[in-house]
C-alpha atoms as a PDB file:
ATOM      1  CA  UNK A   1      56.536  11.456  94.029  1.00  0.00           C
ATOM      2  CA  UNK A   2      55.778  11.022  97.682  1.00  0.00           C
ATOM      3  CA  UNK A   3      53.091  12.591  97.902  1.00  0.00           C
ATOM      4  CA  UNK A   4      51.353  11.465  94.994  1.00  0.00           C
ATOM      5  CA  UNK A   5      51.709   8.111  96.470  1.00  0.00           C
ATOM      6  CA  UNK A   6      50.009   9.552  99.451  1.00  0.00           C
ATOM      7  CA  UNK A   7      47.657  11.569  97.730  1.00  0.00           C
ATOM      8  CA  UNK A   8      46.477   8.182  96.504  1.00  0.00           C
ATOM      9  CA  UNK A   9      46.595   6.349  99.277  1.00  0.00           C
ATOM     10  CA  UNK A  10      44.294   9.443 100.603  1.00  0.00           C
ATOM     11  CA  UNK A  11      42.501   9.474  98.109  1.00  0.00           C
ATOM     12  CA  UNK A  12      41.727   5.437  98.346  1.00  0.00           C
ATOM     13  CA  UNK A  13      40.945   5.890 101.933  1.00  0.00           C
ATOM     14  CA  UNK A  14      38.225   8.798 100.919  1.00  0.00           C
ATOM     15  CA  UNK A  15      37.047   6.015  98.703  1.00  0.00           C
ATOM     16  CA  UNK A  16      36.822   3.168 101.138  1.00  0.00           C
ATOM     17  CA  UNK A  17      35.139   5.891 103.841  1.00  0.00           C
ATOM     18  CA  UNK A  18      32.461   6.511 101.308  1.00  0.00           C
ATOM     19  CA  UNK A  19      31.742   2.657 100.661  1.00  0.00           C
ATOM     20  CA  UNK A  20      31.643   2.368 104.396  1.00  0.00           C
ATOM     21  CA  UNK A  21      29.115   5.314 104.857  1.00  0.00           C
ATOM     22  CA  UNK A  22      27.332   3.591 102.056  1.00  0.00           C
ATOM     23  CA  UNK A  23      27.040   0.217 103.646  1.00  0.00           C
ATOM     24  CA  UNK A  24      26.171   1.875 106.941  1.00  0.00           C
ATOM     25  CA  UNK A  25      23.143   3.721 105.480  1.00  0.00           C
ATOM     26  CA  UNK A  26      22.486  -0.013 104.286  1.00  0.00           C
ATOM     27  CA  UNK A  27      22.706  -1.115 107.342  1.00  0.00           C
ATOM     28  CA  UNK A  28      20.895   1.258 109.204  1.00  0.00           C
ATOM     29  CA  UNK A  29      17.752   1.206 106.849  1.00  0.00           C
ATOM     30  CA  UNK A  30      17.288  -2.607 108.152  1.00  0.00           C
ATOM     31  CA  UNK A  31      17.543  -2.604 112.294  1.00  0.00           C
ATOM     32  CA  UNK A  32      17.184  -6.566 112.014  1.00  0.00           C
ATOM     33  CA  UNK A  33      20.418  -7.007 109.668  1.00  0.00           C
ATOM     34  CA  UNK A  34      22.066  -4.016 111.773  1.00  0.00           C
ATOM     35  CA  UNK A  35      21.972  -6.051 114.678  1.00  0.00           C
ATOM     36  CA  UNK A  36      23.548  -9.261 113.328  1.00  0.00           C
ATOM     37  CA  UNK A  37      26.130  -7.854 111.360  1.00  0.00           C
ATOM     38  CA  UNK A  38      27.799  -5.685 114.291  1.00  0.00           C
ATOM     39  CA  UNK A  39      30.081  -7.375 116.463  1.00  0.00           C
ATOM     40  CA  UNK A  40      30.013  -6.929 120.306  1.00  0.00           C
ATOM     41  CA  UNK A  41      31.620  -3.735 120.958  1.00  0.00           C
ATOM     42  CA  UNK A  42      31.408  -2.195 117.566  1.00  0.00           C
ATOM     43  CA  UNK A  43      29.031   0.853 116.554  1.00  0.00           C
ATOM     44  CA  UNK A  44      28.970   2.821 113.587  1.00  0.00           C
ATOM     45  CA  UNK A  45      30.693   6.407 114.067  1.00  0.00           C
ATOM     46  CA  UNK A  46      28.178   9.323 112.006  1.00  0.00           C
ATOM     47  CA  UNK A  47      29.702  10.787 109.297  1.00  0.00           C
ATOM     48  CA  UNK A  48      30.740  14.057 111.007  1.00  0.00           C
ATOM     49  CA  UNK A  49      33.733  11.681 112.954  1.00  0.00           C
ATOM     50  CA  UNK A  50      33.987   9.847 109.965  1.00  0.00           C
ATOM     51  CA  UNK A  51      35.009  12.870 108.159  1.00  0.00           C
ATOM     52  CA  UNK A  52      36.930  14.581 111.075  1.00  0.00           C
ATOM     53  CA  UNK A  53      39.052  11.120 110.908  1.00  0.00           C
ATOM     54  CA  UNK A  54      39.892  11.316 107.175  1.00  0.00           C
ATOM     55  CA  UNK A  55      40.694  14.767 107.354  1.00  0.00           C
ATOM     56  CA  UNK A  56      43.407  13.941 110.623  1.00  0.00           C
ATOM     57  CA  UNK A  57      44.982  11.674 108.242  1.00  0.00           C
ATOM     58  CA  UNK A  58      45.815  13.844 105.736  1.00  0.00           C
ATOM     59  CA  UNK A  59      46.591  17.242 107.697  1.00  0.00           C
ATOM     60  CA  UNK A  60      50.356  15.692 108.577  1.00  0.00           C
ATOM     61  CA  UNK A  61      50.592  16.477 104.587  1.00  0.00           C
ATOM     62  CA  UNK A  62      49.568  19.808 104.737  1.00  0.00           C
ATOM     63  CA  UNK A  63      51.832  22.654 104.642  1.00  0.00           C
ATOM     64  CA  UNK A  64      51.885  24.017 108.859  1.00  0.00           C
ATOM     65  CA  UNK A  65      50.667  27.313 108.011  1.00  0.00           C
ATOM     66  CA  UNK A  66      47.744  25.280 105.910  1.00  0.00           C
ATOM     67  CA  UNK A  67      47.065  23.093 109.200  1.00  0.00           C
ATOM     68  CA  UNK A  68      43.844  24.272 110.970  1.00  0.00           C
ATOM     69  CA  UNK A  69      44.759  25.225 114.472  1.00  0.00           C
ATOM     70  CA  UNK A  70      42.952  23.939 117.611  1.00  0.00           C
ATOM     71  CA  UNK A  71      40.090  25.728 118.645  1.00  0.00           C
ATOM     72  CA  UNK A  72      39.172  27.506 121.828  1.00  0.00           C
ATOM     73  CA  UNK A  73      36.143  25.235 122.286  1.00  0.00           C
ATOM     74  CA  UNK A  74      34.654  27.812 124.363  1.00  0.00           C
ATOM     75  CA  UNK A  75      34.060  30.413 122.012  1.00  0.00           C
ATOM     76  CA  UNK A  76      31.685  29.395 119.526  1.00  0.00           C
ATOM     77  CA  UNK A  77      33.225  31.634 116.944  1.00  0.00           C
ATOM     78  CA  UNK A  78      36.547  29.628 117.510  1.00  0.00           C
ATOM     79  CA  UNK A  79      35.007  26.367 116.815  1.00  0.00           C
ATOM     80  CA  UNK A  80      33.041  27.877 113.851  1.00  0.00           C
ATOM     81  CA  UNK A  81      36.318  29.199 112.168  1.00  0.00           C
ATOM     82  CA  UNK A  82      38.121  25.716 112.971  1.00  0.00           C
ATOM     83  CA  UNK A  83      35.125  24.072 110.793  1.00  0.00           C
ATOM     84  CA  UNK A  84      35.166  26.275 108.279  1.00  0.00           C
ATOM     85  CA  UNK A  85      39.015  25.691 108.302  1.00  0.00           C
ATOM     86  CA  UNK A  86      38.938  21.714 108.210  1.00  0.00           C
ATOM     87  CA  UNK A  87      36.548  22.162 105.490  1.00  0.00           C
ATOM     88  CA  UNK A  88      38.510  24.479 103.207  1.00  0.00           C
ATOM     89  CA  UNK A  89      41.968  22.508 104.200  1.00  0.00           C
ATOM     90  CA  UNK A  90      39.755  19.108 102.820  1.00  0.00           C
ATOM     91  CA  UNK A  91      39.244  20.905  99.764  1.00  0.00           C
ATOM     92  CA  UNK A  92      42.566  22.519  99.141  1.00  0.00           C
ATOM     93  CA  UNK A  93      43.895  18.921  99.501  1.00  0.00           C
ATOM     94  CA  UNK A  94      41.207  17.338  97.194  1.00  0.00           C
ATOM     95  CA  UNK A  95      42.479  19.965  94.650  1.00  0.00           C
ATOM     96  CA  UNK A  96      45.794  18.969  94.970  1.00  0.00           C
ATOM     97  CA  UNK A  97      45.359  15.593  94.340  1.00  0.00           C
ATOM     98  CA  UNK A  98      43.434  16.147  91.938  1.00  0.00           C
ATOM     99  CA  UNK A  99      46.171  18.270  90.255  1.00  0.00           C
ATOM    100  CA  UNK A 100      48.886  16.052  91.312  1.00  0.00           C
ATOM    101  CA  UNK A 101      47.094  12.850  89.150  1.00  0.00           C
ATOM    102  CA  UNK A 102      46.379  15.251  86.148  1.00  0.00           C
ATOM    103  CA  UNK A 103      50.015  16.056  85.624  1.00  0.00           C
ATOM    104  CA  UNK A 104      50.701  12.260  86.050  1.00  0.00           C
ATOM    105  CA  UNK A 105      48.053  11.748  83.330  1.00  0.00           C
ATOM    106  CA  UNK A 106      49.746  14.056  81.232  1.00  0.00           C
ATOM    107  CA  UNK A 107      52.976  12.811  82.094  1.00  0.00           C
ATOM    108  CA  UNK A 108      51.750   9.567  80.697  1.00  0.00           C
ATOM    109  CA  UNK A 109      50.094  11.141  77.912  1.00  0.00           C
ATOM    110  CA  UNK A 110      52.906  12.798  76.703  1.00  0.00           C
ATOM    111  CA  UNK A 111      55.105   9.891  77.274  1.00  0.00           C
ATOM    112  CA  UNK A 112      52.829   7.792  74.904  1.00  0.00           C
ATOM    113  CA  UNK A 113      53.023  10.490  72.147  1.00  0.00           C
ATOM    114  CA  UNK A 114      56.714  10.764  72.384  1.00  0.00           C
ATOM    115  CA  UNK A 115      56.986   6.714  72.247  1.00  0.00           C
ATOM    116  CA  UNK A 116      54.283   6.975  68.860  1.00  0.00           C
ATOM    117  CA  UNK A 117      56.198   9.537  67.455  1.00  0.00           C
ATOM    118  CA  UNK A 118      59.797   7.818  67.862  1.00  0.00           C
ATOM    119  CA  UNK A 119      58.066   4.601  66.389  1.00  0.00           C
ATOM    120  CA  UNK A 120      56.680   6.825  63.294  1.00  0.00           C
ATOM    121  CA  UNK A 121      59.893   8.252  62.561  1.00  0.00           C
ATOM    122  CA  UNK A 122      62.241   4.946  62.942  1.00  0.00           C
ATOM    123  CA  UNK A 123      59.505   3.329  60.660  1.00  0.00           C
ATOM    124  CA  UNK A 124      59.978   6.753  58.554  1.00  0.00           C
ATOM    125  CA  UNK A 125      63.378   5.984  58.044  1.00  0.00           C
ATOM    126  CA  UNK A 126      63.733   2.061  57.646  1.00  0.00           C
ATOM    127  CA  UNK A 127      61.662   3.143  54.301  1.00  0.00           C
ATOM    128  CA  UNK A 128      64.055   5.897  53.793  1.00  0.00           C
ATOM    129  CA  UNK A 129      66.693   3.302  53.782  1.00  0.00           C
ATOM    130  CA  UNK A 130      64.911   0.679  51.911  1.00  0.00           C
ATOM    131  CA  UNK A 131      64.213   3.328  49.232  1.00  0.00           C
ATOM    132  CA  UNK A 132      68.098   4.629  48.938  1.00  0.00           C
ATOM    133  CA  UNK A 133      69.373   0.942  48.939  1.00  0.00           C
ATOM    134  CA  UNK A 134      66.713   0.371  45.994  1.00  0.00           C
ATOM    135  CA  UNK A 135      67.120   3.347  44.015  1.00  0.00           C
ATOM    136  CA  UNK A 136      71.504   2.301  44.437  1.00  0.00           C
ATOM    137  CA  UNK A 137      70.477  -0.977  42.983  1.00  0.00           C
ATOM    138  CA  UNK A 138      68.711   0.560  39.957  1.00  0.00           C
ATOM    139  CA  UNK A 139      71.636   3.028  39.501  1.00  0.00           C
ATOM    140  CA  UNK A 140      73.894   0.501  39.214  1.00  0.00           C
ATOM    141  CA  UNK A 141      71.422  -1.758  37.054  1.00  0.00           C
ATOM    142  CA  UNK A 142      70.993   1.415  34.697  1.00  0.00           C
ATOM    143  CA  UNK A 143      74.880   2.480  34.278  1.00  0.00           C
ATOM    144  CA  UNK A 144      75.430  -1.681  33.516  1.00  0.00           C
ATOM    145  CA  UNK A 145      72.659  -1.826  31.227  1.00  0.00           C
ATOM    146  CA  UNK A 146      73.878   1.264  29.161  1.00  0.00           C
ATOM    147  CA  UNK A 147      77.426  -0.361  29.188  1.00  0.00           C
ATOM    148  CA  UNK A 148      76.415  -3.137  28.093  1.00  0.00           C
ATOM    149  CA  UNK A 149      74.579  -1.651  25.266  1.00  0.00           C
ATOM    150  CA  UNK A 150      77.621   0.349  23.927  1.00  0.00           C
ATOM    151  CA  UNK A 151      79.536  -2.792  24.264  1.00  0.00           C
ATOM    152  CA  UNK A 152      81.307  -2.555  26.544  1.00  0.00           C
ATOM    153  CA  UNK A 153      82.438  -5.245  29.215  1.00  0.00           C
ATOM    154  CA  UNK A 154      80.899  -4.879  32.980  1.00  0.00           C
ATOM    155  CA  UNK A 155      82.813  -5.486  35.407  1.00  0.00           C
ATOM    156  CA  UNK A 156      81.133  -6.632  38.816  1.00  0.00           C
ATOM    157  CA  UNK A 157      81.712  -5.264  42.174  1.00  0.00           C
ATOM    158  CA  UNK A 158      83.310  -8.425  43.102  1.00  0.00           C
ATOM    159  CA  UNK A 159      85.557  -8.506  40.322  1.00  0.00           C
ATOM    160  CA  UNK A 160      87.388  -5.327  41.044  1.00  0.00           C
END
């Protein structure tokens, strides 16, 4: 359950990240509204950091042999395999999630069709009941009707 909540609170963050790139490609298509809108101070990280950010945020969850290990940033193949890493890590996690709020879907799902079903079947049997209690009555009705015909006296419940 803990890490569905922070699969979604991941998975929120990848939203608001992507809203934020989106506003900053707004942004940057206008220099004159770029230039009001940023505070002293501020500037606009591409989406490489961006990216390199989320993904720091959500290797603590990752498994430690599922962690991408820190390059030698001299050797170009290092840093290559490190990418490549990251990138496969973001997508393992992405699959996760996504697995992880499927079986809470069906969780749900199943829930609701074991709730319909219970309903159905106490409904089932309140006319169950209503039928026995009616087809009593006309029992009784019947055998007192036949008595009552032969001429004989009836006696009611309540008298005996």
């Amino acid at each position: 359950m803990k890490t569905l909540f922070y699969t979604l609170q991941f998975l929120k963050l990848e939203n608001d990240t992507n809203e934020f790139n989106e506003s900053k490609d707004e942004i940057s298509s206008n220099s004159a509204i770029q230039s009001t809108m940023q505070p002293a101070g501020f500037s606009l990280a591409d989406d490489k950091s961006n990216t390199d950010a989320d993904l720091e945020n959500f290797f603590p969850f990752l498994d430690s042999p599922l962690r991408p290990a820190t390059p030698d940033m001299n050797d170009p193949r290092s840093v290559a395999f490190y990418e490549e890493h990251k990138q496969l890590a973001k997508e393992y996690f992405k699959v996760q999630s996504e697995l992880l709020m499927l079986e809470s879907q069906l969780k749900q799902h199943q829930q609701q069709e074991e709730s319909e079903s219970l309903a159905k079947l106490q409904n089932e049997y309140e006319s169950l009941v209503l039928l026995k209690n009616f087809l009593t009555q006309s029992t009784v009705n019947n055998m007192e009707n036949r008595m009552s015909a032969d001429g004989r006296e009836v006696l009611n419940r309540s008298d005996r």
